[in-house]
C-alpha atoms as a PDB file:
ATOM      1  CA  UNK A   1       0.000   0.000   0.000  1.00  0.00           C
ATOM      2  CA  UNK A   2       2.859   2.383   0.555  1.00  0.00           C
ATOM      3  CA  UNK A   3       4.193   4.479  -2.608  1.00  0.00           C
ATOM      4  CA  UNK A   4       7.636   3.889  -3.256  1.00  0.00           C
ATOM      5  CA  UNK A   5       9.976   6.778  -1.377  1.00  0.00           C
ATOM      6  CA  UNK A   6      13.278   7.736  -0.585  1.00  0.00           C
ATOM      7  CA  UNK A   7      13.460   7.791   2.845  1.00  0.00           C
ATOM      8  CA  UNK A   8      16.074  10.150   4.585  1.00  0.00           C
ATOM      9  CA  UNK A   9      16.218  12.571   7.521  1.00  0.00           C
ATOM     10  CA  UNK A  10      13.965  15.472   7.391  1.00  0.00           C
ATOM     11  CA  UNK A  11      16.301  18.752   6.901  1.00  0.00           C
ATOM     12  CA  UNK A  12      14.631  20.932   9.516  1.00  0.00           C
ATOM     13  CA  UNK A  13      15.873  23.655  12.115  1.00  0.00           C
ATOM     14  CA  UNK A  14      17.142  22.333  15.884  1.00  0.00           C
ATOM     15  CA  UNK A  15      14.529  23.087  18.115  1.00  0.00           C
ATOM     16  CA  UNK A  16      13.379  26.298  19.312  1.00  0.00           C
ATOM     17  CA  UNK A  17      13.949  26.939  15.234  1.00  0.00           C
ATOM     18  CA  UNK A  18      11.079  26.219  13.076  1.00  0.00           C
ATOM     19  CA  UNK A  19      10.363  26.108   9.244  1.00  0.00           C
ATOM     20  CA  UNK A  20       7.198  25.775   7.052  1.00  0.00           C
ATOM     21  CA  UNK A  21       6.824  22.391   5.400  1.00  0.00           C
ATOM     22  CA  UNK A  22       7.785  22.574   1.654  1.00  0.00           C
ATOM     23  CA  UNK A  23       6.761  19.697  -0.725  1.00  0.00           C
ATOM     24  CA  UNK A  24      10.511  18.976  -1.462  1.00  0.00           C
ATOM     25  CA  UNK A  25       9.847  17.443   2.287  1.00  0.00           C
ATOM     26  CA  UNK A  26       7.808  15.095   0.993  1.00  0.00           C
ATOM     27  CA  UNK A  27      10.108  12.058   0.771  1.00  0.00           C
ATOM     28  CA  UNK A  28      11.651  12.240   4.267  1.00  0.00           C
ATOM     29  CA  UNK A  29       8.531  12.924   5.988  1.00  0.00           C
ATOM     30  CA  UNK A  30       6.604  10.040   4.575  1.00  0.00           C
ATOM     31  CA  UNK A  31       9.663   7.861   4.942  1.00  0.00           C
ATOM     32  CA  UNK A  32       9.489   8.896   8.960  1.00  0.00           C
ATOM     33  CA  UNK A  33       5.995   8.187   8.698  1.00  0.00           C
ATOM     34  CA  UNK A  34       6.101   4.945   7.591  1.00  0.00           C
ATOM     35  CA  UNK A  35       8.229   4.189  10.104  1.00  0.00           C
ATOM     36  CA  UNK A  36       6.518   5.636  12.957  1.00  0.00           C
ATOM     37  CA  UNK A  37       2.547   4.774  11.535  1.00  0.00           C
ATOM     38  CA  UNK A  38      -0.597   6.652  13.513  1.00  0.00           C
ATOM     39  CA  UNK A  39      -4.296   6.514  13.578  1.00  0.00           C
ATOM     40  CA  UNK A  40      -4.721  10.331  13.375  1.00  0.00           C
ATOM     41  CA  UNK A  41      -5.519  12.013  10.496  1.00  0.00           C
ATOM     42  CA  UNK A  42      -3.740  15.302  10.576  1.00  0.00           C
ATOM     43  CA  UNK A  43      -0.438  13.159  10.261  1.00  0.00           C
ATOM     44  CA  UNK A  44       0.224  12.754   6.568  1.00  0.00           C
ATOM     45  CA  UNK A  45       2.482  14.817   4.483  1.00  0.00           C
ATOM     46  CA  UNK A  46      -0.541  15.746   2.029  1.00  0.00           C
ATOM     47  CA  UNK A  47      -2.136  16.870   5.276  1.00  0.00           C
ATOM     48  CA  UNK A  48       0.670  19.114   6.657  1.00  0.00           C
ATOM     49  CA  UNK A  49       1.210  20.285   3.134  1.00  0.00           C
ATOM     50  CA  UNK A  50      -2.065  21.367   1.893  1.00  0.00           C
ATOM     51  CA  UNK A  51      -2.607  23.335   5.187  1.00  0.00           C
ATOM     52  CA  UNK A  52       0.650  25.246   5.270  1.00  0.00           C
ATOM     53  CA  UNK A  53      -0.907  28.626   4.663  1.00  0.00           C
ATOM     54  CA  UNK A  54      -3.189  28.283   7.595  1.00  0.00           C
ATOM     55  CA  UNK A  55      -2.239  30.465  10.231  1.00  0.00           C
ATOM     56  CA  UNK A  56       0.659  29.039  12.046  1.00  0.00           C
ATOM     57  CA  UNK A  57       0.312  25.267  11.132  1.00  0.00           C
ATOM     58  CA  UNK A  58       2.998  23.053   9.195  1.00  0.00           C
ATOM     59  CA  UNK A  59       6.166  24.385  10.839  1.00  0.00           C
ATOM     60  CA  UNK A  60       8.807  21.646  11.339  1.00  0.00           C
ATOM     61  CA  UNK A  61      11.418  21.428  13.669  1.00  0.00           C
ATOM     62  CA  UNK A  62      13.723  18.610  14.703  1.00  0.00           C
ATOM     63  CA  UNK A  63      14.033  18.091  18.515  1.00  0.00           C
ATOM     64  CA  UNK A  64      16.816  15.662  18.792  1.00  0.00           C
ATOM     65  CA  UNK A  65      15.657  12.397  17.222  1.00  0.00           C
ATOM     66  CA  UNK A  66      12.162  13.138  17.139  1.00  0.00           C
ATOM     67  CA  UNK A  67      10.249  15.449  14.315  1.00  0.00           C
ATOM     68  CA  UNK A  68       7.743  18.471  15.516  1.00  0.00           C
ATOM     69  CA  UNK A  69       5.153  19.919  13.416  1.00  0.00           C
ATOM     70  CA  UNK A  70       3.106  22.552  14.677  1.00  0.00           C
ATOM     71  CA  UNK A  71      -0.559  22.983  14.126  1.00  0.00           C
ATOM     72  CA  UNK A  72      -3.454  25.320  15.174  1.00  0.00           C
ATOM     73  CA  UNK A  73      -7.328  25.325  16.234  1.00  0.00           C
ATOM     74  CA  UNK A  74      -8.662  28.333  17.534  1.00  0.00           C
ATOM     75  CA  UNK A  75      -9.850  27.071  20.227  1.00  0.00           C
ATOM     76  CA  UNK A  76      -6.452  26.219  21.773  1.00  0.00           C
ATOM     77  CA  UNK A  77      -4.233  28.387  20.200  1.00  0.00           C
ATOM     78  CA  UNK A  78      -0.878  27.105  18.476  1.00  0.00           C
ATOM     79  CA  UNK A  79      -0.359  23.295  19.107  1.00  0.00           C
ATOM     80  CA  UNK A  80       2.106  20.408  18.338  1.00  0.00           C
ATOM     81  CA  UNK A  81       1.062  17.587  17.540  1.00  0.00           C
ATOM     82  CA  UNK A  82       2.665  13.961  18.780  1.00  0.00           C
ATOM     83  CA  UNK A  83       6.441  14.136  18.269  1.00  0.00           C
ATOM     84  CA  UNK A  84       7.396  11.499  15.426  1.00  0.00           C
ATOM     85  CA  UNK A  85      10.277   9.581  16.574  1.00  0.00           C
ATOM     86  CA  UNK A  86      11.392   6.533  18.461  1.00  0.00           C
ATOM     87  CA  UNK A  87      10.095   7.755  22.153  1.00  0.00           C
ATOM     88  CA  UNK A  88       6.999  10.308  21.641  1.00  0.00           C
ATOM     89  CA  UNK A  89       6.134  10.568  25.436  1.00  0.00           C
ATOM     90  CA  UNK A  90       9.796  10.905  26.783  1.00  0.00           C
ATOM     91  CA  UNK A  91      10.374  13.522  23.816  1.00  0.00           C
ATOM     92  CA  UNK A  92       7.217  15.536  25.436  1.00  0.00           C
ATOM     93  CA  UNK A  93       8.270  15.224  28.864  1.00  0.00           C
ATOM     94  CA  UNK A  94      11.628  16.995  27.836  1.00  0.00           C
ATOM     95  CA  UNK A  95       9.889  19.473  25.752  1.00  0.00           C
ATOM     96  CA  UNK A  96       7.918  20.189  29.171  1.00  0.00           C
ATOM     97  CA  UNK A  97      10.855  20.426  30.709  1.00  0.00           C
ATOM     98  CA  UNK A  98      11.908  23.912  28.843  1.00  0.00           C
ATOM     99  CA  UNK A  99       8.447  24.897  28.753  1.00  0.00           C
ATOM    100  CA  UNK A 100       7.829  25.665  24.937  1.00  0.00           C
ATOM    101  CA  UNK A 101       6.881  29.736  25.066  1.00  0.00           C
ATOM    102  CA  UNK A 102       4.893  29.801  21.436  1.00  0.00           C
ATOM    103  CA  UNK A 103       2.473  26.660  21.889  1.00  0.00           C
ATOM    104  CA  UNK A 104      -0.096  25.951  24.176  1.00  0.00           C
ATOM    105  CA  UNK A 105      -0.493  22.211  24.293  1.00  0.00           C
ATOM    106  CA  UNK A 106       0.129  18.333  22.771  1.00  0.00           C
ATOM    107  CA  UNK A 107      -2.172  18.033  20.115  1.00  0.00           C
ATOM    108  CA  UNK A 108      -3.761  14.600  18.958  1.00  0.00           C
ATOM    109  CA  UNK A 109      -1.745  12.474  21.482  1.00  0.00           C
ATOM    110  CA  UNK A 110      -3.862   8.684  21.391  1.00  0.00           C
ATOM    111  CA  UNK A 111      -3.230   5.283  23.231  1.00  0.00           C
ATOM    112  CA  UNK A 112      -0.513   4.102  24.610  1.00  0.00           C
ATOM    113  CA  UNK A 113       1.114   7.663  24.662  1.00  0.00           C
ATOM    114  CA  UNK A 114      -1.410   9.018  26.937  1.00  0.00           C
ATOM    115  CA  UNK A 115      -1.402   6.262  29.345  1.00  0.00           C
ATOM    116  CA  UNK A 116       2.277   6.556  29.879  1.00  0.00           C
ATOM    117  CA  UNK A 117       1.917  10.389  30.196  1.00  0.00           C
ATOM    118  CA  UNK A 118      -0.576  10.058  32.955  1.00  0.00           C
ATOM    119  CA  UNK A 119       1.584   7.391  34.620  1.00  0.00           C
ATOM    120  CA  UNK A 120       4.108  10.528  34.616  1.00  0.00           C
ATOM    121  CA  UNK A 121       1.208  12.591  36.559  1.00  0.00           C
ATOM    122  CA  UNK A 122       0.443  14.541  33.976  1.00  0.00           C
ATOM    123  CA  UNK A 123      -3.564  14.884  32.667  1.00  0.00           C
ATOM    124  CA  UNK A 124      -3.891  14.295  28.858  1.00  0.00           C
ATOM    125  CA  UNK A 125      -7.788  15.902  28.078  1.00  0.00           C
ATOM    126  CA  UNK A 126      -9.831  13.657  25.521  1.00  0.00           C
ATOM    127  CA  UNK A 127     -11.612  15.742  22.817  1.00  0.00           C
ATOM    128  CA  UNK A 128     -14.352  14.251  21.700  1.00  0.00           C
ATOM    129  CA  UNK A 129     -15.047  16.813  18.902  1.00  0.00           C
ATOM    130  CA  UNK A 130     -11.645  16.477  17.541  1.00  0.00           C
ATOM    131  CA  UNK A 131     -12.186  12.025  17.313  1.00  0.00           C
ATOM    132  CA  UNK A 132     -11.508  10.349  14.074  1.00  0.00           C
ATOM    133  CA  UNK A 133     -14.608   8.237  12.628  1.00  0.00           C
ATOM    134  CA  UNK A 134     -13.087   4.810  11.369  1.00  0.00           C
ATOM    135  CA  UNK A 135     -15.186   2.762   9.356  1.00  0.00           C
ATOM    136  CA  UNK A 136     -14.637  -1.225   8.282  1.00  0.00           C
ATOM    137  CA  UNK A 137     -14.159  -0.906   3.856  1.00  0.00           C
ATOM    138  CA  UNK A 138     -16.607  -4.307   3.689  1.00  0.00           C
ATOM    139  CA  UNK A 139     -19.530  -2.060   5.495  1.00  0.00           C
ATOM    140  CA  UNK A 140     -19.096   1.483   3.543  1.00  0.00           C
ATOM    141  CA  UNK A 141     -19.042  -0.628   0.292  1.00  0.00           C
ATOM    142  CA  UNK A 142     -22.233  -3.555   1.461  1.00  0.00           C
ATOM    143  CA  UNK A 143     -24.297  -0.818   3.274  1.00  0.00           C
ATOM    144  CA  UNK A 144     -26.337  -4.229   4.213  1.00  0.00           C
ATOM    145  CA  UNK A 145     -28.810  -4.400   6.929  1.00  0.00           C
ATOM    146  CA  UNK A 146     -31.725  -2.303   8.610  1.00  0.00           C
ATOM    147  CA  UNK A 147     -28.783   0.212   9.887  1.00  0.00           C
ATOM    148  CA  UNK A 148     -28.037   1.444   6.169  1.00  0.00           C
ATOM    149  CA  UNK A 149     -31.209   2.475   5.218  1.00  0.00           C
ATOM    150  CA  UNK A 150     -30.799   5.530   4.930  1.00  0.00           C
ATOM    151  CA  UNK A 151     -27.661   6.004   2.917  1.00  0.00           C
ATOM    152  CA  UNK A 152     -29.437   3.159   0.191  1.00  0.00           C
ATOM    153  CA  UNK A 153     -32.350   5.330   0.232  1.00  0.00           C
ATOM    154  CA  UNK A 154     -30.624   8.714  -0.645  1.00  0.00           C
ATOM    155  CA  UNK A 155     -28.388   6.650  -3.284  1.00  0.00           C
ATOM    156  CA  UNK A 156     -31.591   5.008  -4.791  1.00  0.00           C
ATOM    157  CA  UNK A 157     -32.770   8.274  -5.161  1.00  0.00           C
ATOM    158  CA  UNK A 158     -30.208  10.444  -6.723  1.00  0.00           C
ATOM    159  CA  UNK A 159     -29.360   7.324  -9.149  1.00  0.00           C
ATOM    160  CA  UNK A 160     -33.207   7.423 -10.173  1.00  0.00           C
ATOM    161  CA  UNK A 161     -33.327  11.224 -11.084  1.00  0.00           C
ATOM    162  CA  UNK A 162     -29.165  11.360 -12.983  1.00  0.00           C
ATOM    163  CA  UNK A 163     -27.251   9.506 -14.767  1.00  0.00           C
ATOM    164  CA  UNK A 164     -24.049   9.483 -12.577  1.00  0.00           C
ATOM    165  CA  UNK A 165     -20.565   7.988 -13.878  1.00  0.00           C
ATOM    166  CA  UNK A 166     -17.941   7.566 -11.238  1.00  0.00           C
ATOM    167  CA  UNK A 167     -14.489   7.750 -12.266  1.00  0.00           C
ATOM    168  CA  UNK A 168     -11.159   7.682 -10.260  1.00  0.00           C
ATOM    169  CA  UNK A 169      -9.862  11.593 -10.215  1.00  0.00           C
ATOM    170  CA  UNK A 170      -7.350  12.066 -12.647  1.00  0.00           C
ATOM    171  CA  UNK A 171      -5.331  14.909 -13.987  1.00  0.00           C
ATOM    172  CA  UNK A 172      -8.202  15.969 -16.406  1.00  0.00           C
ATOM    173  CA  UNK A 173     -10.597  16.126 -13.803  1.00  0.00           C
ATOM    174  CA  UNK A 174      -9.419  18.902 -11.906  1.00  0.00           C
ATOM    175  CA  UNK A 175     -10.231  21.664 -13.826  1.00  0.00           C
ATOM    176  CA  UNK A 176     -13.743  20.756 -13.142  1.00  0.00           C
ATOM    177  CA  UNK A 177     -13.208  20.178 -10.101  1.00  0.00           C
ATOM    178  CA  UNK A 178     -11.627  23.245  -8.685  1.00  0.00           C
ATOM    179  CA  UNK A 179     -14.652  25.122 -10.746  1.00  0.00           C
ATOM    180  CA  UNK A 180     -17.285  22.613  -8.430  1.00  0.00           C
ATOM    181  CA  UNK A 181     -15.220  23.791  -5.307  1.00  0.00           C
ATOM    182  CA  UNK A 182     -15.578  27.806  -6.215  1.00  0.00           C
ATOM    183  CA  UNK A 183     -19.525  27.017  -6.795  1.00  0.00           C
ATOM    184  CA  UNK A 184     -19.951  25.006  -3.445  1.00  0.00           C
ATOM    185  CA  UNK A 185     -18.032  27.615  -1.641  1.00  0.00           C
ATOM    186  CA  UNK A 186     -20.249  30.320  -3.343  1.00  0.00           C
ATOM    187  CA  UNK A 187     -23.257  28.813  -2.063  1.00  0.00           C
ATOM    188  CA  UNK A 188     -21.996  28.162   1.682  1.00  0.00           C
ATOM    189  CA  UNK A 189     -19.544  32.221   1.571  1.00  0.00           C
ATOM    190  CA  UNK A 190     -16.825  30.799   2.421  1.00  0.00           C
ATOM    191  CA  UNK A 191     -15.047  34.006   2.337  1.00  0.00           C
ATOM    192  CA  UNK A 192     -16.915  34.546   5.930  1.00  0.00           C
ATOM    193  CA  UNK A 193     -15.939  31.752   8.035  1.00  0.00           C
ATOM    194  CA  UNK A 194     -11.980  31.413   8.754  1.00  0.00           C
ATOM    195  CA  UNK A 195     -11.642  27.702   8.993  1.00  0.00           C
ATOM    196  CA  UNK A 196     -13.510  27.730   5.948  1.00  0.00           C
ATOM    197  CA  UNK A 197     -11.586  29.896   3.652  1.00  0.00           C
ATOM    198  CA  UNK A 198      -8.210  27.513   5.202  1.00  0.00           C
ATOM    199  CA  UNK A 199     -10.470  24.690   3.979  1.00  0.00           C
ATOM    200  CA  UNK A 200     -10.822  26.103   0.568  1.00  0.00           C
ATOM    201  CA  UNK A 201      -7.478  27.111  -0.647  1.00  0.00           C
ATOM    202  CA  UNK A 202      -6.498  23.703   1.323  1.00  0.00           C
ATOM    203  CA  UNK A 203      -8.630  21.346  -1.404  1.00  0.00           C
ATOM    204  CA  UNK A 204      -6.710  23.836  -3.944  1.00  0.00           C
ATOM    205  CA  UNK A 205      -3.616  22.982  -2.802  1.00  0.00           C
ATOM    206  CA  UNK A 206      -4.763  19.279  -2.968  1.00  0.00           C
ATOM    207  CA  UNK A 207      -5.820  19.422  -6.230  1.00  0.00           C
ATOM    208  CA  UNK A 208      -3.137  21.146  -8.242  1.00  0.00           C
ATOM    209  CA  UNK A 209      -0.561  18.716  -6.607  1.00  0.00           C
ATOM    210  CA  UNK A 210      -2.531  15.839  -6.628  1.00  0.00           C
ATOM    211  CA  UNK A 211       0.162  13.639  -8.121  1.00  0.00           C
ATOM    212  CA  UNK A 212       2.386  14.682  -6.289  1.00  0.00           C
ATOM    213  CA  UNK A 213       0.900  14.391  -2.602  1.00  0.00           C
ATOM    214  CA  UNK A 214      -0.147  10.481  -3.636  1.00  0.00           C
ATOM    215  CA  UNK A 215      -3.370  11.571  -3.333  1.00  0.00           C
ATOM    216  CA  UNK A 216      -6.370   9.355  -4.195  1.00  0.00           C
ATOM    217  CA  UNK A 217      -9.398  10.540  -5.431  1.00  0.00           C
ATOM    218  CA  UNK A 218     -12.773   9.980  -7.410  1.00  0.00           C
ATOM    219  CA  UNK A 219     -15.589  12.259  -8.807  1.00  0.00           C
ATOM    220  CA  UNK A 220     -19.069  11.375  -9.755  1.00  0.00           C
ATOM    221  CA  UNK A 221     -20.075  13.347 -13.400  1.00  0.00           C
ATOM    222  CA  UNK A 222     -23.298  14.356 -14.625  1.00  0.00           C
ATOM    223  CA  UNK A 223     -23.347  15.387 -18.355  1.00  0.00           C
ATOM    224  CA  UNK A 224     -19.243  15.538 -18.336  1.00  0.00           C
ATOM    225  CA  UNK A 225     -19.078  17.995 -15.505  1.00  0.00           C
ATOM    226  CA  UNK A 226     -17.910  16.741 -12.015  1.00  0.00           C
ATOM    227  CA  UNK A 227     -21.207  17.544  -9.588  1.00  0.00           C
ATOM    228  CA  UNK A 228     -19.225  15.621  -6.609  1.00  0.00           C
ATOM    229  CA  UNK A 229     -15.898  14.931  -5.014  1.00  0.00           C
ATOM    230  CA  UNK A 230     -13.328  13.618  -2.879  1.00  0.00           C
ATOM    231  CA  UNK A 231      -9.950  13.201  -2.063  1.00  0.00           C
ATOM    232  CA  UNK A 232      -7.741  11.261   0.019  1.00  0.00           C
ATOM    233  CA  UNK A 233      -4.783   9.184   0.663  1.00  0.00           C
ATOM    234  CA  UNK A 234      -3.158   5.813   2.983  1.00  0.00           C
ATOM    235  CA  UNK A 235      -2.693   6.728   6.162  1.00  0.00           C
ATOM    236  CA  UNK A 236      -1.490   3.452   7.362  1.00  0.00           C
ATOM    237  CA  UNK A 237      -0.828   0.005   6.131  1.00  0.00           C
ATOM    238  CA  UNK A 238      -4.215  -0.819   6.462  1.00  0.00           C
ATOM    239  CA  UNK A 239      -5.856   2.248   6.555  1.00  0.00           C
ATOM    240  CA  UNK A 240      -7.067   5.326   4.118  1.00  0.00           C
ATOM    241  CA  UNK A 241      -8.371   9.008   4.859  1.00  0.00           C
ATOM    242  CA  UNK A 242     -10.738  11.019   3.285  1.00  0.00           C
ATOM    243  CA  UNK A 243      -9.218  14.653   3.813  1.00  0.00           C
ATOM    244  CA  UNK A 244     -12.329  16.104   1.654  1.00  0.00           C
ATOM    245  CA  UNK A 245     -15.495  15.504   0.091  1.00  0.00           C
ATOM    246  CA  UNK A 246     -17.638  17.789  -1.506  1.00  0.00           C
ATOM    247  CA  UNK A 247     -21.026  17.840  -3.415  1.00  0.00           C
ATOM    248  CA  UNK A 248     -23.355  19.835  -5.138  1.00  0.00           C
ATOM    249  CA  UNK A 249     -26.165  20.614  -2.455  1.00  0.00           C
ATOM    250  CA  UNK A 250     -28.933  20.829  -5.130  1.00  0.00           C
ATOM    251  CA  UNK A 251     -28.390  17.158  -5.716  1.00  0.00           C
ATOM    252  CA  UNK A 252     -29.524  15.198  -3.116  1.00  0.00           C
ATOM    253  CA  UNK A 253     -28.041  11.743  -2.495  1.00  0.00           C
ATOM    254  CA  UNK A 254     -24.309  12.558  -4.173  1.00  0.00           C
ATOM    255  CA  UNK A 255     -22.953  12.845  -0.745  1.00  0.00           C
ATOM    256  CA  UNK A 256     -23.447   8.426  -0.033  1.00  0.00           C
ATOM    257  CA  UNK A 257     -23.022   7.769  -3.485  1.00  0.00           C
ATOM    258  CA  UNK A 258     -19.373   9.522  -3.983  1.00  0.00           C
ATOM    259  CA  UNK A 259     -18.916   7.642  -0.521  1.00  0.00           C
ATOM    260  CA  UNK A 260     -19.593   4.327  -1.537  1.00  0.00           C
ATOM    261  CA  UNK A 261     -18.620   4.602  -4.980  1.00  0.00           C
ATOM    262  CA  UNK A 262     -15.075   5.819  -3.694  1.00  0.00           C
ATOM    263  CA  UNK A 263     -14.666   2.869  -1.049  1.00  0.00           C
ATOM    264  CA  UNK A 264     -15.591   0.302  -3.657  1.00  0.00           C
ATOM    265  CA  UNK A 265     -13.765   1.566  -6.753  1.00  0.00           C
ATOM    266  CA  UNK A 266     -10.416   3.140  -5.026  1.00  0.00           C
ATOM    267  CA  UNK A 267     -10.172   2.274  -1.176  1.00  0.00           C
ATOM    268  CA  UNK A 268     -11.204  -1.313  -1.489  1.00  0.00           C
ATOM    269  CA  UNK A 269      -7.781  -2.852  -1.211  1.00  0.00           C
ATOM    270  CA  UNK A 270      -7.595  -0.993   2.869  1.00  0.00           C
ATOM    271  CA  UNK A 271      -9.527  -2.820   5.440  1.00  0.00           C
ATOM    272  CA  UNK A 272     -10.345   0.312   6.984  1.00  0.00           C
ATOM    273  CA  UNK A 273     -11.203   4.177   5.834  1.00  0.00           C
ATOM    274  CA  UNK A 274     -10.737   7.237   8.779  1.00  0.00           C
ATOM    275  CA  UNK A 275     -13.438   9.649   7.679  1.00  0.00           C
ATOM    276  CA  UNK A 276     -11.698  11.938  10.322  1.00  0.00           C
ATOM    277  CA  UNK A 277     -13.449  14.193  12.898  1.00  0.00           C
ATOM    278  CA  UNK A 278     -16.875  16.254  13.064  1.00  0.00           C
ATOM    279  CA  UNK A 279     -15.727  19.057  15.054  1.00  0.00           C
ATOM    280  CA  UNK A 280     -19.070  19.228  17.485  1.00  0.00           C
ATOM    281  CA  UNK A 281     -21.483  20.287  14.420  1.00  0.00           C
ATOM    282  CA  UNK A 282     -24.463  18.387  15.094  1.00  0.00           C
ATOM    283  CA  UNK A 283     -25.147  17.680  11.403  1.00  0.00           C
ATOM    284  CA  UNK A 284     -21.960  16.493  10.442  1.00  0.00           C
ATOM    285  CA  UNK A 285     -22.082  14.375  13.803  1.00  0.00           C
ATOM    286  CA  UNK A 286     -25.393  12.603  12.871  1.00  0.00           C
ATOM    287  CA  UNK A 287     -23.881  11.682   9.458  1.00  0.00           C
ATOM    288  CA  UNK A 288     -20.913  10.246  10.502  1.00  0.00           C
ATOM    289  CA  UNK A 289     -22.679   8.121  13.557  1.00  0.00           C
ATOM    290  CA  UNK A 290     -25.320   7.316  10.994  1.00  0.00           C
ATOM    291  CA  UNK A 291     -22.791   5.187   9.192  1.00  0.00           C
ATOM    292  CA  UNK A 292     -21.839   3.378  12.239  1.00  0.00           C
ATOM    293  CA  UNK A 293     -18.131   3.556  12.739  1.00  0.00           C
ATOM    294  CA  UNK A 294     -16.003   0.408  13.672  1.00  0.00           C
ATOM    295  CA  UNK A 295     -13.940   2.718  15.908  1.00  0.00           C
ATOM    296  CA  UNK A 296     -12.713   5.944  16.577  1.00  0.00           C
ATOM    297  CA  UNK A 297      -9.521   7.446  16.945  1.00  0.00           C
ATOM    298  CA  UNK A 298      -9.679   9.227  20.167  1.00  0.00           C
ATOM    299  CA  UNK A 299      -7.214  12.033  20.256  1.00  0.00           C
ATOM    300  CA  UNK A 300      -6.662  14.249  23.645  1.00  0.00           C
ATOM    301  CA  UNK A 301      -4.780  17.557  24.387  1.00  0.00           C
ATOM    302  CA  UNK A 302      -2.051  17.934  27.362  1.00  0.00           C
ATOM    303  CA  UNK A 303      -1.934  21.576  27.961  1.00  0.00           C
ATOM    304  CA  UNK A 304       1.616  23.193  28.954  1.00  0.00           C
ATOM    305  CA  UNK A 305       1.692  24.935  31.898  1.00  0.00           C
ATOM    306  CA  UNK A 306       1.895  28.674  31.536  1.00  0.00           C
ATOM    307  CA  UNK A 307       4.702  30.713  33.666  1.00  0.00           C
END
């Protein structure tokens, strides 16, 4: 499952020096990566890379054998997330040590890393809005039972009304694609909401370096024009992510179709697919329990202590 790369170190700043993530980086970080797998969806390279220009995320640094990449949610501040290296925890008990001035916490620390923190005395805080939704491949492709009804029922319908071709993206989708992203993001003024401009010019990045990032990715066309998409990538061995998915909202029923269309066409070969977090929104909650996740990825925060 892993595309071939040349692994090396990453050529980043000692710590307290940090850098923005360049996609020259690409090789060495996925190497590191590989080596060091995770659960969490914010660590890829295509990840880090396609959300460089938001605010103060994507800065590397290299804290003796261990890699640091900062990231940011307004709700917290400036974060880190997990160190990548051979010892995570003993790498963030040194960190606390010097008391880190610019961030304000440990971000998307998961099992057995905060275990061995609290067996330090320290208090790792679960955040349940921030938990990735994991889903088994066999169920988002079957959608058997009483429990999918739903999802068959919106499919059903929207295959009823159009005549919808899926097709794995491609280079000569994306001009259609980024003109189905400036429509959507029209229609929901994008230009108004922060995390959703960042979100934007993210899926931009995405898609004009789509080879390059190893992204994976499908559209559903109507007529020749993409009405739906989504992009992802392996996160694991044995799992993908989907880092975006997008549909025209006068269509009703794209949103499961592209879903299970995607799963069964490109994903089908990964036992499981991370549809990552919902971020408390109710609505986007409801949809992702109403697929019934396998498991989730439950991610927590350990603040550092402020002078």
């Amino acid at each position: 499952m892993y595309p071939e790369v040349v692994t090396g170190a990453v050529d980043a700043p000692d710590y307290p020096a940090f850098r923005k993530v360049a996609v020259n980086d690409r090789d060495a970080i996925e190497g590191l990566f590989k080596e060091f797998p995770t659960e969490t969806s914010e660590r890829t390279f295509a990840s880090i890379f396609t959300w460089r220009s938001y605010s103060t995320r994507s800065r590397l640094s290299m804290f003796g054998s261990h890699l640091l990449i900062s990231w940011r949610r307004e709700r917290f501040g400036d974060l880190l997330l997990a160190p990548v290296g051979p010892d995570p925890t003993n790498a963030i008990a040194e960190l606390l040590a010097v008391r880190p001035k610019d961030f304000n916490g440990f971000f998307c620390l998961t099992e057995p890393a905060v275990s061995r923190l609290r067996g330090q005395g320290l208090s790792p805080e679960p955040l349940r809005d921030e938990w990735d939704y994991v889903f088994q491949t066999t169920d988002l492709i079957a959608l058997q039972g009483p429990k999918y009804h739903t999802q068959r029922k919106e499919i059903k319908k929207a295959t009823s009304q159009y005549d919808l071709v899926f097709e794995p993206m491609s280079e000569e989708h994306i001009a259609s694609s980024l003109q189905l992203e400036e429509s959507w993001c029209n229609l929901r003024a994008c230009s108004f909401d922060k995390l959703s401009t960042a979100e934007d010019a993210a899926l931009k990045e995405a898609l004009a370096n789509f080879e390059t990032l190893h992204l994976l990715g499908g559209v559903v066309l109507i007529d020749g024009k993409v009405e739906a998409l989504t992009v992802g990538e392996r996160l694991n061995e044995n799992t993908a992510v989907v880092h975006f998915e997008k549909a025209n909202p006068n269509i009703r029923g794209l949103y499961p179709y592209i879903n299970q269309r995607f799963t069964a066409v490109v994903l089908k070969d990964f036992a499981f697919v991370n549809r990552e977090q919902d971020l408390g929104e109710p609505g986007l909650r409801r949809s992702k329990e109403g697929y019934h996740p396998h498991h989730f990825v439950e991610k927590h925060i350990l603040r550092i202590p402020k002078d």
